[in-house]
C-alpha atoms as a PDB file:
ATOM      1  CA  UNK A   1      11.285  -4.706 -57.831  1.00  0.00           C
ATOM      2  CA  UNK A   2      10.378  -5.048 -53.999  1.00  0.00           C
ATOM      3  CA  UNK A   3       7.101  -6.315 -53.354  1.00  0.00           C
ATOM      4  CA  UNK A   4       7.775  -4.973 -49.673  1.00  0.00           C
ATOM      5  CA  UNK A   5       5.411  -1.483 -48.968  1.00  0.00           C
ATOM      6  CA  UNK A   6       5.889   0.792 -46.314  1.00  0.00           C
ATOM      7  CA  UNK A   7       2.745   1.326 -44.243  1.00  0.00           C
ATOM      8  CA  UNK A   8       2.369   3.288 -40.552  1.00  0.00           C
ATOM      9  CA  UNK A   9      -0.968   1.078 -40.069  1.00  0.00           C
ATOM     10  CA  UNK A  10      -0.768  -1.487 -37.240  1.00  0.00           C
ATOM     11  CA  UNK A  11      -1.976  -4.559 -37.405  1.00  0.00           C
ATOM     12  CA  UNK A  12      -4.789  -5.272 -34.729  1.00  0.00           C
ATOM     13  CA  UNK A  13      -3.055  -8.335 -33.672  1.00  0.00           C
ATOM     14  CA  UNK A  14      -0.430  -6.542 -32.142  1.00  0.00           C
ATOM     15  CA  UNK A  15      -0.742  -5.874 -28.028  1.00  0.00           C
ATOM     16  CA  UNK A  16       0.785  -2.983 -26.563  1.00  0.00           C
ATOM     17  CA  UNK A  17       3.670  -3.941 -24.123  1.00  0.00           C
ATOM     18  CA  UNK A  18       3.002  -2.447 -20.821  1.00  0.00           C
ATOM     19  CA  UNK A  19       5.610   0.776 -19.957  1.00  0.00           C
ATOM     20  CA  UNK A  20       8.739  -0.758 -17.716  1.00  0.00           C
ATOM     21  CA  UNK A  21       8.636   0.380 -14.318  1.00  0.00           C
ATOM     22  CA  UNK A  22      12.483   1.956 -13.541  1.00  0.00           C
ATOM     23  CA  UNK A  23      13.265  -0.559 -11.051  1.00  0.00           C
ATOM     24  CA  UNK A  24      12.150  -3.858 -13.123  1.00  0.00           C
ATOM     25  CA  UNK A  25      14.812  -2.644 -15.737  1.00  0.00           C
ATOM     26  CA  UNK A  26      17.562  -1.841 -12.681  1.00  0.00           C
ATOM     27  CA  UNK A  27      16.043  -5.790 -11.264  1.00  0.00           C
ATOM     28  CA  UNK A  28      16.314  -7.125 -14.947  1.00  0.00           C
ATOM     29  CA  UNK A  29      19.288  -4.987 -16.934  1.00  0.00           C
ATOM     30  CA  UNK A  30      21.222  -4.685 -13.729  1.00  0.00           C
ATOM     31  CA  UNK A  31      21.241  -6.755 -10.630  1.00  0.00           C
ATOM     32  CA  UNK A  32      20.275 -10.041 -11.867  1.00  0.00           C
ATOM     33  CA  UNK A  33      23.403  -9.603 -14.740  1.00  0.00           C
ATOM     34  CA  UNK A  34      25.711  -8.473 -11.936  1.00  0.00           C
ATOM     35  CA  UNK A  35      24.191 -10.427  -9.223  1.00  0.00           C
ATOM     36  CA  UNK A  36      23.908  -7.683  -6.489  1.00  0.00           C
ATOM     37  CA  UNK A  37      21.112  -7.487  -4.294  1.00  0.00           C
ATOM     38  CA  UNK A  38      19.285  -4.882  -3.589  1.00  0.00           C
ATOM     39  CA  UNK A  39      21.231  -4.271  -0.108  1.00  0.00           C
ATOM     40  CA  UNK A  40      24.718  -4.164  -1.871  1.00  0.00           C
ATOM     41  CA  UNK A  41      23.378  -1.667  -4.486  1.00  0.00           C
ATOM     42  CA  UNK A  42      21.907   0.675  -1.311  1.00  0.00           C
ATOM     43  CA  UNK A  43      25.005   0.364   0.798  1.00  0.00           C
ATOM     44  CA  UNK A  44      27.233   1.295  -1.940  1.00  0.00           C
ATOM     45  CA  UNK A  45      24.672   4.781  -3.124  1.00  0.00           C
ATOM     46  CA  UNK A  46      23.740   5.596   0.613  1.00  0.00           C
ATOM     47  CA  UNK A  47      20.118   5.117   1.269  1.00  0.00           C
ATOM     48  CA  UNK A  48      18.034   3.354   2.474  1.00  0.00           C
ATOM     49  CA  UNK A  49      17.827  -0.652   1.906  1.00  0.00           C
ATOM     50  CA  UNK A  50      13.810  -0.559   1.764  1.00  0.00           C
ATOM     51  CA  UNK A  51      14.511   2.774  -0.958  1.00  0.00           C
ATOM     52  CA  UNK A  52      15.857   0.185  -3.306  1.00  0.00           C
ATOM     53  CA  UNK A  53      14.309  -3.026  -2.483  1.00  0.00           C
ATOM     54  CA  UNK A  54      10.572  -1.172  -2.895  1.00  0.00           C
ATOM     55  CA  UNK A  55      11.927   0.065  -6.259  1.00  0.00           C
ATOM     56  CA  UNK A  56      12.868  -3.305  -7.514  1.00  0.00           C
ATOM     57  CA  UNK A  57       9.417  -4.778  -6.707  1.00  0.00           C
ATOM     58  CA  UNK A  58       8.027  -1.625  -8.230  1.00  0.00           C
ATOM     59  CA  UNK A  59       6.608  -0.511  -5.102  1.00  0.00           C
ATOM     60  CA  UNK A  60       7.643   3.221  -5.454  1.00  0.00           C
ATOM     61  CA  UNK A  61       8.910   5.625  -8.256  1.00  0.00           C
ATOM     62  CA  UNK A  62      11.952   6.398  -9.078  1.00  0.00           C
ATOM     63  CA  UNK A  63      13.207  10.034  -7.658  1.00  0.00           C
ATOM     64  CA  UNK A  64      16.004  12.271  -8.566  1.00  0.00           C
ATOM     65  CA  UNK A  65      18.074  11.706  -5.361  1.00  0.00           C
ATOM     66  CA  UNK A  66      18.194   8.159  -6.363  1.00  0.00           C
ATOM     67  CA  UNK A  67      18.597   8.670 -10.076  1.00  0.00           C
ATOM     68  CA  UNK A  68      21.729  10.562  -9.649  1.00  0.00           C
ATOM     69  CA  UNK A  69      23.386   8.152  -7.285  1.00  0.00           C
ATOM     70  CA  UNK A  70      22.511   5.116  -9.602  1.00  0.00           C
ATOM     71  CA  UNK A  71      23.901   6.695 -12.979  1.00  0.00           C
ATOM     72  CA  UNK A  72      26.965   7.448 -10.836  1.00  0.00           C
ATOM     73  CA  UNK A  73      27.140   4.212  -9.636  1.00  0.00           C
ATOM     74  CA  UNK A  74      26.253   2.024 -13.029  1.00  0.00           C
ATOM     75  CA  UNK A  75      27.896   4.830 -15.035  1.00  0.00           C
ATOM     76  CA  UNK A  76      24.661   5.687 -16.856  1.00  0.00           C
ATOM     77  CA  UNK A  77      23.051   9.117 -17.096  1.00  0.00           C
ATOM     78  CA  UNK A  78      20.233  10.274 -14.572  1.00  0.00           C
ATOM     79  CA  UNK A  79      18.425  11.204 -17.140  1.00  0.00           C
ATOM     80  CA  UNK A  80      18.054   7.613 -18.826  1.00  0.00           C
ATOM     81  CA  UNK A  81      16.673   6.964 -15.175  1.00  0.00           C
ATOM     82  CA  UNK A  82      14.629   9.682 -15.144  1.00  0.00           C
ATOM     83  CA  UNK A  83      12.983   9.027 -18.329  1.00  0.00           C
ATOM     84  CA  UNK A  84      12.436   5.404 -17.587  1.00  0.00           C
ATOM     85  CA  UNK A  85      10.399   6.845 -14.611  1.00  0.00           C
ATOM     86  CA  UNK A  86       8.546   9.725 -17.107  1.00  0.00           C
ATOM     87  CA  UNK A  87       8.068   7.465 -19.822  1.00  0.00           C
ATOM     88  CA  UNK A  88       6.431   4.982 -17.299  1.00  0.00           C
ATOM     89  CA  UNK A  89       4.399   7.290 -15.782  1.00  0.00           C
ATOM     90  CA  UNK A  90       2.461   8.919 -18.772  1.00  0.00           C
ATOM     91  CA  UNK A  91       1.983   5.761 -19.986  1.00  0.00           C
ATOM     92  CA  UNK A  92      -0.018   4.647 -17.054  1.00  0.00           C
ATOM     93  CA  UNK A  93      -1.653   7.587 -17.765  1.00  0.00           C
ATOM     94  CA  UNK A  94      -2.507   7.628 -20.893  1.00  0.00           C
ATOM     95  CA  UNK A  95      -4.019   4.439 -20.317  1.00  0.00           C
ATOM     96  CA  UNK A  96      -6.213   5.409 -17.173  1.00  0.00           C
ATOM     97  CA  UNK A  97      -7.140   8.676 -18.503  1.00  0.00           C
ATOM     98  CA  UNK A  98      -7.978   7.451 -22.306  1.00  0.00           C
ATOM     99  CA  UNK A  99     -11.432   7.547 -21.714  1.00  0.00           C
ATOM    100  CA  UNK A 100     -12.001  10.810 -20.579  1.00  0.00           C
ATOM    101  CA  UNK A 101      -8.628  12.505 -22.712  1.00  0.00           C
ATOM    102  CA  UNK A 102     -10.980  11.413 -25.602  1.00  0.00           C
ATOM    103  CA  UNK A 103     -13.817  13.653 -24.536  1.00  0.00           C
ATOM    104  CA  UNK A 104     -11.407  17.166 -24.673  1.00  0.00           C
ATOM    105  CA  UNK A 105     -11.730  18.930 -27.925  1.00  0.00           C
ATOM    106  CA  UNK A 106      -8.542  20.603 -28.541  1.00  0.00           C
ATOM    107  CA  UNK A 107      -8.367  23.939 -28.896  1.00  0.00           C
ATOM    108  CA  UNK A 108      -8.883  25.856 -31.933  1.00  0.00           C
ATOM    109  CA  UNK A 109      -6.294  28.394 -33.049  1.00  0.00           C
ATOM    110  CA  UNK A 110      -7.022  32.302 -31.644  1.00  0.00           C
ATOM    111  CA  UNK A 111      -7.922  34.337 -34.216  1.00  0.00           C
ATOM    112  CA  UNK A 112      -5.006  37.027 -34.899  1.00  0.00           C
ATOM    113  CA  UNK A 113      -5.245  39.446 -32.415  1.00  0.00           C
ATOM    114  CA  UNK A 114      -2.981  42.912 -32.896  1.00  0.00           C
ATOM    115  CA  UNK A 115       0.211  42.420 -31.422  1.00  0.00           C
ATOM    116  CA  UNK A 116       1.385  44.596 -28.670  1.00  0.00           C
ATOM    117  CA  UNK A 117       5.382  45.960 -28.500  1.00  0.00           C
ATOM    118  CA  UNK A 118       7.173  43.572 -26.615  1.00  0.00           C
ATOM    119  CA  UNK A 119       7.462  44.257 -23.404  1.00  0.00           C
ATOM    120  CA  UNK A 120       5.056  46.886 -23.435  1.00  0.00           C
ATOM    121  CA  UNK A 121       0.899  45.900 -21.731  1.00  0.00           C
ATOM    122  CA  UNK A 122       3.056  43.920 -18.800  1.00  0.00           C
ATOM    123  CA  UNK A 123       4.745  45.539 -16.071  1.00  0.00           C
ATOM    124  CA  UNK A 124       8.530  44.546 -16.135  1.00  0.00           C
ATOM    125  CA  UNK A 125       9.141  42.654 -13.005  1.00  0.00           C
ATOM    126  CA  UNK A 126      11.193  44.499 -10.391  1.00  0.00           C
ATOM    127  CA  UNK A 127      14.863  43.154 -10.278  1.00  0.00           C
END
């Protein structure tokens, strides 16, 4: 028999990484390995050399323009750039806002209220 037990508690030791900007893991997972610099990499999608060079030092967020032209580039996905960037972002968040987040009750569930027809009580939007 195991003496192993499955538990969702963590332990207090444990410190929260901070969230990965998008451009320390193109820096880290992708130009250091491949050795391009950040000039290379913005020649080759079109911009701007300071777009990419401010987004390696974690300067300035990630956008969509840039996003696509990197997954086409590194053969990724925008969106695994684009949630790099979310995920970063409400994590920030969360952490600035923690404080006050704490102080908002959430809201109770509406009693049951009598249901109109669909689409009848709005006016259908003209076409």
């Amino acid at each position: 028999m195991s003496k192993l037990s499955t538990t969702t508690e963590v332990d207090p030791r444990f410190r929260r990484l901070s969230p990965m900007h998008a451009g320390e893991v193109l820096r880290e997972e992708f130009l250091v390995p491949l050795k391009l610099s950040p000039y290379a990499v913005a020649k080759a999608l079109g911009v701007p050399r300071t777009r990419i060079e401010r987004l390696v030092k974690e300067e300035t967020a990630l956008t969509a323009d840039t996003a696509l032209r990197l997954s086409r580039y590194f053969g990724t996905t925008p969106e695994f750039w684009m949630n790099l960037q979310s995920g970063y972002e409400l994590d920030r968040a969360k952490r600035i806002l923690a404080a006050q987040l704490g102080k908002i009750s959430r809201r109770s569930a509406p009693r049951s209220a009598p249901s109109a027809a669909p689409g009848r009580g709005r006016r259908a939007r003209a076409a």
